[in-house]
N, C-alpha and C. Protein backbone atom coordinates (compact mmCIF):
# COMPACT_ATOMS: atom_id res chain seq x y z
N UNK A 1 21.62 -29.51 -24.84
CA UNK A 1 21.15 -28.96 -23.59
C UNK A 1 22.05 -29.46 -22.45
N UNK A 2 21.98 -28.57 -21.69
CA UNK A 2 23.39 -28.80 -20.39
C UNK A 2 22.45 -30.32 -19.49
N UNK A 3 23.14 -31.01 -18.74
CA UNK A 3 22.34 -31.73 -17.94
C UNK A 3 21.97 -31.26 -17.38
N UNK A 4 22.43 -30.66 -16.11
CA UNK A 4 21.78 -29.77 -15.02
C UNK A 4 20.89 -29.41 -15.59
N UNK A 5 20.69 -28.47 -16.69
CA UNK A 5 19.37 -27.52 -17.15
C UNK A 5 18.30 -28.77 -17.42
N UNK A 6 18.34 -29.74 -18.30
CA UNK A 6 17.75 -30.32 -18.41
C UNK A 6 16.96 -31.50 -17.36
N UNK A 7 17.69 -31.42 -16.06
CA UNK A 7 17.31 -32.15 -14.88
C UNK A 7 16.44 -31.05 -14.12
N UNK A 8 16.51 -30.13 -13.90
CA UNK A 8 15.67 -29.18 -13.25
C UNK A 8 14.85 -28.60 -14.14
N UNK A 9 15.06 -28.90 -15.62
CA UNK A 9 13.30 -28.09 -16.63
C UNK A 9 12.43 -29.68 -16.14
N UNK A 10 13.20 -30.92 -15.99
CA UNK A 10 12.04 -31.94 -16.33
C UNK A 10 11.71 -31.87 -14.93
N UNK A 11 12.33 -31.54 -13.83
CA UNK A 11 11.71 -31.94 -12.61
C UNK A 11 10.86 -30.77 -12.26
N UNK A 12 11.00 -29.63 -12.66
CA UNK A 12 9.73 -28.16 -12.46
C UNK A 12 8.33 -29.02 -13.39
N UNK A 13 8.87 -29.17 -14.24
CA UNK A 13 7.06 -29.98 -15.37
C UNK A 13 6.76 -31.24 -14.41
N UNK A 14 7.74 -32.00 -14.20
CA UNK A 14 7.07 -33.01 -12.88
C UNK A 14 6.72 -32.34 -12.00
N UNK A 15 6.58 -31.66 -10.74
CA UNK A 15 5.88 -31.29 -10.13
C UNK A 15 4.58 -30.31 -10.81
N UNK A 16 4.58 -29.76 -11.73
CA UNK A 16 3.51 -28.86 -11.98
C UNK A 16 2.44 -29.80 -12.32
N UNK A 17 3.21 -31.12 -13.09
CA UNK A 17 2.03 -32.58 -13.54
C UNK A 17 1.38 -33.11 -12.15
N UNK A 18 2.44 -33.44 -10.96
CA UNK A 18 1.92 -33.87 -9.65
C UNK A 18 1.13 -32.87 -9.47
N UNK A 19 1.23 -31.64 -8.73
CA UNK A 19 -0.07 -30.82 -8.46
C UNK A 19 -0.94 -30.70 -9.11
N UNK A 20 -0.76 -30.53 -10.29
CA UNK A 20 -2.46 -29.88 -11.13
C UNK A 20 -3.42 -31.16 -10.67
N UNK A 21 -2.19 -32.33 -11.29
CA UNK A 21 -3.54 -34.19 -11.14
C UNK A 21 -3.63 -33.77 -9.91
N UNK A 22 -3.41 -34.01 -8.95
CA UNK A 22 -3.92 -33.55 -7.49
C UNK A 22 -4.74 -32.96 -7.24
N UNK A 23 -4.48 -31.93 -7.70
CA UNK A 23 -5.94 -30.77 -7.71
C UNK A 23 -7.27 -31.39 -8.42
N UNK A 24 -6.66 -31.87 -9.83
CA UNK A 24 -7.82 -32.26 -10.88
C UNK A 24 -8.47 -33.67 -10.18
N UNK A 25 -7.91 -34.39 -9.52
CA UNK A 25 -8.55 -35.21 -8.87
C UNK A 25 -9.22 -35.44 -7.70
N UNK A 26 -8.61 -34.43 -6.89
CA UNK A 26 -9.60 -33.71 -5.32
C UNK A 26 -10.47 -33.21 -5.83
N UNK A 27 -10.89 -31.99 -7.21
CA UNK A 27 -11.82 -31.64 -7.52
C UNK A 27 -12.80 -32.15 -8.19
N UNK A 28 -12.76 -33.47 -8.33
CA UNK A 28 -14.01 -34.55 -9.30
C UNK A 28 -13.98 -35.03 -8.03
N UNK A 29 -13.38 -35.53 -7.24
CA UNK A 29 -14.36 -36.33 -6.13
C UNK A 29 -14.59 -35.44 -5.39
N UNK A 30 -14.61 -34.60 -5.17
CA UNK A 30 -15.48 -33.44 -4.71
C UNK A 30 -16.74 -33.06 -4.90
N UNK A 31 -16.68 -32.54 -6.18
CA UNK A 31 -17.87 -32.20 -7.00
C UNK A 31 -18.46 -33.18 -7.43
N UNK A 32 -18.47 -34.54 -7.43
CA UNK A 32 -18.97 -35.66 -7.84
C UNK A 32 -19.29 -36.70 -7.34
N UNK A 33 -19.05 -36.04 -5.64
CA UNK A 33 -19.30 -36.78 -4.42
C UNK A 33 -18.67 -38.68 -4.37
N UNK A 34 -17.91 -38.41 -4.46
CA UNK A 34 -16.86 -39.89 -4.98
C UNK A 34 -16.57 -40.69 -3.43
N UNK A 35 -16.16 -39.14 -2.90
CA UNK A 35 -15.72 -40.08 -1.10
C UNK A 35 -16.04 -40.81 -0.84
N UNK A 36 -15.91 -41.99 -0.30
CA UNK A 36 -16.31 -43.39 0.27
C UNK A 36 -16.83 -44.21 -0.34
N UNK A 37 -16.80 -44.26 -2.22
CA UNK A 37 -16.87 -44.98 -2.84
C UNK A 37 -16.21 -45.53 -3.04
N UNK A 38 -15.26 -46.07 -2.60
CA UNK A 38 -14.22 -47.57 -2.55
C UNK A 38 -12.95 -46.91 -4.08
N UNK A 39 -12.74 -47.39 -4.98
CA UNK A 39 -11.50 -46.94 -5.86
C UNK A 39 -11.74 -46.48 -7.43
N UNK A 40 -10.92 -45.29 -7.50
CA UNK A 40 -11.10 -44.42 -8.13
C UNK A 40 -10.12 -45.17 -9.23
N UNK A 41 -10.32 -45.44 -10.69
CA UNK A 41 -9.32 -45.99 -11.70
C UNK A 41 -8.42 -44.79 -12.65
N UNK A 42 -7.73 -44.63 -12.32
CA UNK A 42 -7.33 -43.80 -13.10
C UNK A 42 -6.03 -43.53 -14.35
N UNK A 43 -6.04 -43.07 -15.25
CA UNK A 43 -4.84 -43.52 -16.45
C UNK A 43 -4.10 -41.92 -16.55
N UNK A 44 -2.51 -42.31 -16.74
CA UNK A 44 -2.07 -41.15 -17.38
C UNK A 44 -1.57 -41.29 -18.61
N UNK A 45 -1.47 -39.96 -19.49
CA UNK A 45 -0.39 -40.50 -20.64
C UNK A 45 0.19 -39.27 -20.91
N UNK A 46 1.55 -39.74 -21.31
CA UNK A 46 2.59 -38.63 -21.65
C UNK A 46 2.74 -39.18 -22.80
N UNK A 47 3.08 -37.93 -23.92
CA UNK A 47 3.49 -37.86 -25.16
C UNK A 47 4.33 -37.02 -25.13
N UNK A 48 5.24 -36.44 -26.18
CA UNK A 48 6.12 -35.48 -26.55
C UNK A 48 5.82 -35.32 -28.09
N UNK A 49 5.23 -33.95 -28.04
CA UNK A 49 5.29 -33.30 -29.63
C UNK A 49 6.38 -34.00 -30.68
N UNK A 50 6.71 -34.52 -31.66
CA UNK A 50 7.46 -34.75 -32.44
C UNK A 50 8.11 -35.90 -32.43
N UNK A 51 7.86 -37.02 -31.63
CA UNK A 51 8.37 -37.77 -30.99
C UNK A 51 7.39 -39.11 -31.11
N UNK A 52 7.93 -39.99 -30.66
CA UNK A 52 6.36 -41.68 -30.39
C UNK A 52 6.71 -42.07 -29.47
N UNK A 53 6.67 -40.75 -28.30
CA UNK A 53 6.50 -41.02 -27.02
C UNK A 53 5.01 -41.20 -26.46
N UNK A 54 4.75 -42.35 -25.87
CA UNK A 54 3.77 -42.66 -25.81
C UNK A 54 3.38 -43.09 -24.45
N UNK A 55 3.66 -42.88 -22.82
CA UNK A 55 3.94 -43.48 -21.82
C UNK A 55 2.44 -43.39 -21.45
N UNK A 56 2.31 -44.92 -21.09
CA UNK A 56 0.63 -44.78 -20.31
C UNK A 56 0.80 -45.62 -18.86
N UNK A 57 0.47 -44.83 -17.96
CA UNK A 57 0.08 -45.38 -16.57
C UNK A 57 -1.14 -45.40 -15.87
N UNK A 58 -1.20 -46.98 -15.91
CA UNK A 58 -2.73 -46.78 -14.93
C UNK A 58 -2.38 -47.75 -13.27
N UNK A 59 -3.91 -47.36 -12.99
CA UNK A 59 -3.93 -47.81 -11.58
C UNK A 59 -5.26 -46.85 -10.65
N UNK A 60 -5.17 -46.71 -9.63
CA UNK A 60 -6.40 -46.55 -9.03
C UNK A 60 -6.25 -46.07 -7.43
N UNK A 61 -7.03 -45.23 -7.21
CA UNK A 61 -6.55 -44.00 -6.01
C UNK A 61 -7.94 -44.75 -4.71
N UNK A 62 -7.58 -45.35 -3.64
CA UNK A 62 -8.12 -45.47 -2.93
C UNK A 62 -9.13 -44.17 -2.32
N UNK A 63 -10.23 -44.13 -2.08
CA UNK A 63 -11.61 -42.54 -2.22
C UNK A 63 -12.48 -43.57 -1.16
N UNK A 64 -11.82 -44.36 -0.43
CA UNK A 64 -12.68 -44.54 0.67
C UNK A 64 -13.32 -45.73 0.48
């Protein structure tokens, strides 16, 4: 795969990952009335089909 191609397919899936969690996480403290409950914990994980990619990130979204 060319670099270029491969620097702009991974950075379009990074942003589509930033927005959706964005969304998916405005919409639980929303609907779940979370606001001003002090901190939200939250984990990610990336895998890759075929692979033992395994990346986990946590940490916690200040909600007031």
């Amino acid at each position: 795969m060319e670099n270029e191609q491969f620097n702009l397919s991974l950075r379009r899936f990074l942003k589509k990952v930033g927005v959706s969690s964005q969304q998916e996480i405005e919409r639980i403290v929303r609907e779940q009335n979370l606001a001003g409950k002090g901190m939200l914990k939250v984990k990610m994980v990336l895998t890759a089909s075929g692979t033992d990619l395994n990346h986990v990130v946590n940490g916690e979204i200040d909600i007031g």
